[in-house]
Protein backbone atom coordinates (compact mmCIF):
# COMPACT_ATOMS: atom_id res chain seq x y z
CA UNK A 1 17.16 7.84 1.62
CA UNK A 2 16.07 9.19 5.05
CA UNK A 3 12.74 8.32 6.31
CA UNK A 4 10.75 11.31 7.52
CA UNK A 5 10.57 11.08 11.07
CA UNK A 6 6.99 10.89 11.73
CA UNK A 7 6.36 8.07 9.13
CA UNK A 8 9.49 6.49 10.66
CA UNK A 9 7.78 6.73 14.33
CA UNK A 10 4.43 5.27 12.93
CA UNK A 11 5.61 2.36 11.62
CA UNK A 12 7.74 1.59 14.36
CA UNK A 13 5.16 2.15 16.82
CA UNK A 14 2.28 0.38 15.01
CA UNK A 15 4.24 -2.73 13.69
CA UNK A 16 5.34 -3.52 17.36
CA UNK A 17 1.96 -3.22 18.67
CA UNK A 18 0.84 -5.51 15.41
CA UNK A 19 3.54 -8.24 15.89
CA UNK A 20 2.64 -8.44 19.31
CA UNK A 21 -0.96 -9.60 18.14
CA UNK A 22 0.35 -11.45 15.83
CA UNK A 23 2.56 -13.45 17.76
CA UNK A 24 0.19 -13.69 20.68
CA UNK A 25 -2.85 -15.08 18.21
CA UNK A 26 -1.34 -15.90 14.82
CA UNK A 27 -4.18 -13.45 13.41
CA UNK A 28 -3.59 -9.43 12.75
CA UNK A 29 -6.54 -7.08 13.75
CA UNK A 30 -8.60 -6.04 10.30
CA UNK A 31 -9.26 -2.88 11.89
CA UNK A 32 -6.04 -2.12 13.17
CA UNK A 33 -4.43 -2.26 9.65
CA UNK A 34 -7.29 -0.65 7.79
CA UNK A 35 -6.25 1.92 10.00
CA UNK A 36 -2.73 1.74 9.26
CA UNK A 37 -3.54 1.62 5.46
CA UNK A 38 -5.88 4.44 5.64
CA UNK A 39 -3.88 7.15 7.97
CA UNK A 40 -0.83 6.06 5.57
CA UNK A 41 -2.97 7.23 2.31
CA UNK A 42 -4.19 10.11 3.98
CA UNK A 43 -0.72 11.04 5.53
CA UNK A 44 1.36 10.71 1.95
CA UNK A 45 -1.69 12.81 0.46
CA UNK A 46 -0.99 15.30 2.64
CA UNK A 47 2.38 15.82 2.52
CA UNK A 48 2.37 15.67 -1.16
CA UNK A 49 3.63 12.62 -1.85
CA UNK A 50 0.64 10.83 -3.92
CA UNK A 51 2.71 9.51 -6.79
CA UNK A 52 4.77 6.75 -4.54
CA UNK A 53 1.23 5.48 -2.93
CA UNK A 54 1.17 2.94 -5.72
CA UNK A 55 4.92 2.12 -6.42
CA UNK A 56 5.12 1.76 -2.38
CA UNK A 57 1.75 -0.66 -1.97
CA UNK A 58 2.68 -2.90 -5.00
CA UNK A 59 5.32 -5.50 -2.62
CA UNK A 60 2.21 -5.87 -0.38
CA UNK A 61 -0.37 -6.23 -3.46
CA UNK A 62 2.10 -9.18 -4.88
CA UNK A 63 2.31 -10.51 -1.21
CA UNK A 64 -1.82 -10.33 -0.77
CA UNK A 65 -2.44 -12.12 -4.20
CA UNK A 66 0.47 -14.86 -3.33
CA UNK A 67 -1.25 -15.21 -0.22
CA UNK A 68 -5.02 -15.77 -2.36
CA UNK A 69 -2.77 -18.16 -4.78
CA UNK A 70 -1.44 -20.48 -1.40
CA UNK A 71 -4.51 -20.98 0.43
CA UNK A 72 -2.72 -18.23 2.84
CA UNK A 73 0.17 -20.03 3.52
CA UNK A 74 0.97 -16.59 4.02
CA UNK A 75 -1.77 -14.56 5.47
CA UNK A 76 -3.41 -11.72 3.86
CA UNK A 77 -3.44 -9.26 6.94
CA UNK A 78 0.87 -9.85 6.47
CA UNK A 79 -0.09 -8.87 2.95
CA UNK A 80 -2.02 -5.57 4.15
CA UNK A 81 0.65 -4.63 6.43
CA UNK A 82 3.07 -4.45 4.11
CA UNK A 83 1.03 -2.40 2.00
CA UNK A 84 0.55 0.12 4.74
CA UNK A 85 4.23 0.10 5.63
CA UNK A 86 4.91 0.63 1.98
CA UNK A 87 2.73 3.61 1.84
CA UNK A 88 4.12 4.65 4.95
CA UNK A 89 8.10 4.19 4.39
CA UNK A 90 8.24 4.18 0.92
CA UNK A 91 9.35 1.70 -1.70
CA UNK A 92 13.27 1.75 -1.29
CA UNK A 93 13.06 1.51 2.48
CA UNK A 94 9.87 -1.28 2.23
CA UNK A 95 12.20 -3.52 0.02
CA UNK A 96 15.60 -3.13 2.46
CA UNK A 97 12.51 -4.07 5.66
CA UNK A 98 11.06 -7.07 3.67
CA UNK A 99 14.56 -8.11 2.72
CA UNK A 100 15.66 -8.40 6.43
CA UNK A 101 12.43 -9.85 7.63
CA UNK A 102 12.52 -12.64 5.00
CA UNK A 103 16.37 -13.28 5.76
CA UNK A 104 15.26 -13.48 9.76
CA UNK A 105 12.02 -15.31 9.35
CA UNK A 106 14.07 -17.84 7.10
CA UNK A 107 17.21 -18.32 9.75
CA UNK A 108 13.87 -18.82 12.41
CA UNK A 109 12.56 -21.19 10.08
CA UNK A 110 16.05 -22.74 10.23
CA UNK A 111 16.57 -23.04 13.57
CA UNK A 112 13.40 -24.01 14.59
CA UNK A 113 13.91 -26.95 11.78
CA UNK A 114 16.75 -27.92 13.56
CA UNK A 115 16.01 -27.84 16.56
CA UNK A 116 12.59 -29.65 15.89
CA UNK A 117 14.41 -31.75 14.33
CA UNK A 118 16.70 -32.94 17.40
CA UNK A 119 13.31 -33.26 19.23
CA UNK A 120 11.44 -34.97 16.91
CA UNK A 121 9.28 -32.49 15.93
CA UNK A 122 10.19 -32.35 12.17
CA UNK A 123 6.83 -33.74 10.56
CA UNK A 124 4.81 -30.27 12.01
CA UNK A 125 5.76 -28.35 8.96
CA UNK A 126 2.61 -26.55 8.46
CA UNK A 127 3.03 -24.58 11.53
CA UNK A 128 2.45 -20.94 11.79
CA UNK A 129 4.89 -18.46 12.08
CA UNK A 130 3.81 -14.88 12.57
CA UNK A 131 5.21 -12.50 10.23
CA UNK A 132 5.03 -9.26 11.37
CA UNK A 133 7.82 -9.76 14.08
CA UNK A 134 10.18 -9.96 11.70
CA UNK A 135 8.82 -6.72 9.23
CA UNK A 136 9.17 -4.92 12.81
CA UNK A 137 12.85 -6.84 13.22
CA UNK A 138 13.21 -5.76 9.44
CA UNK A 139 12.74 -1.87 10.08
CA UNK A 140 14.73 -1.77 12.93
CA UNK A 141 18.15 -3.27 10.73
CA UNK A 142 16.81 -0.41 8.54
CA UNK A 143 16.89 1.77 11.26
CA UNK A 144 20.25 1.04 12.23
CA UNK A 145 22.05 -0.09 8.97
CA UNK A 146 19.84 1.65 6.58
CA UNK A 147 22.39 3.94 5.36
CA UNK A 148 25.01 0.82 4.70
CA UNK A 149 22.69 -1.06 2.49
């Protein structure tokens, strides 16, 4: 299923500007995805598509309440983005995204195990790693290899 160009562009454009936040400041701007949300809602009213808003926002939802659950072990603005991206991209293509970013943030979480590890950095296991990255990382393999899986 082929993403719609201008949805496609958005969420390219506006998850690379969010990861960069993200990665800079561990935190993602309220504003920004409130934004992102909001032009997604108004966008998939527009072009008739008002039946998917709630399939497409419902990975997010169960990410936002997980992250209420945890104590954010994962934050809430991740949570809100993938609502928006949902809304945006649709369900099928939000689920291939979150499937590559969880695969990539895991092999990070890996490596950087291991190589803490090695430097005896192993007992810092509640550090933060930014999210976003790899939804952004996650629409690009969709980008690319969308049509393969």
């Amino acid at each position: 299923m082929d993403i719609p160009p201008v949805p496609n562009a958005v969420s390219l454009i506006v998850t690379a500007a969010l990861s960069v936040k993200d990665i800079r400041t561990r935190r993602i701007p309220g504003k920004a995805v409130f934004w992102f949300l909001g032009t997604g809602i108004l966008y998939a009213v527009l072009s008739g598509s008002v039946n998917n808003i709630v399939l497409s926002a419902m990975p997010g939802a169960f990410i936002l309440s997980a992250a209420l659950v945890t104590g954010e072990k994962i934050g809430c603005g991740d949570g809100f983005v993938i609502m928006a991206l949902g809304i945006w991209i649709g369900f099928r293509s939000l689920i291939t995204v979150l499937a590559a970013g969880f695969m990539l943030s895991g092999l990070y979480g890996l490596l950087w195990y291991v190589i803490g590890w090695k430097k005896s950095m192993y007992h810092q296991r509640d550090r933060e790693i930014p999210f976003v990255p790899f939804l952004f990382f996650g629409l690009i393999v969709r980008e690319f290899f969308g049509g393969v899986l």
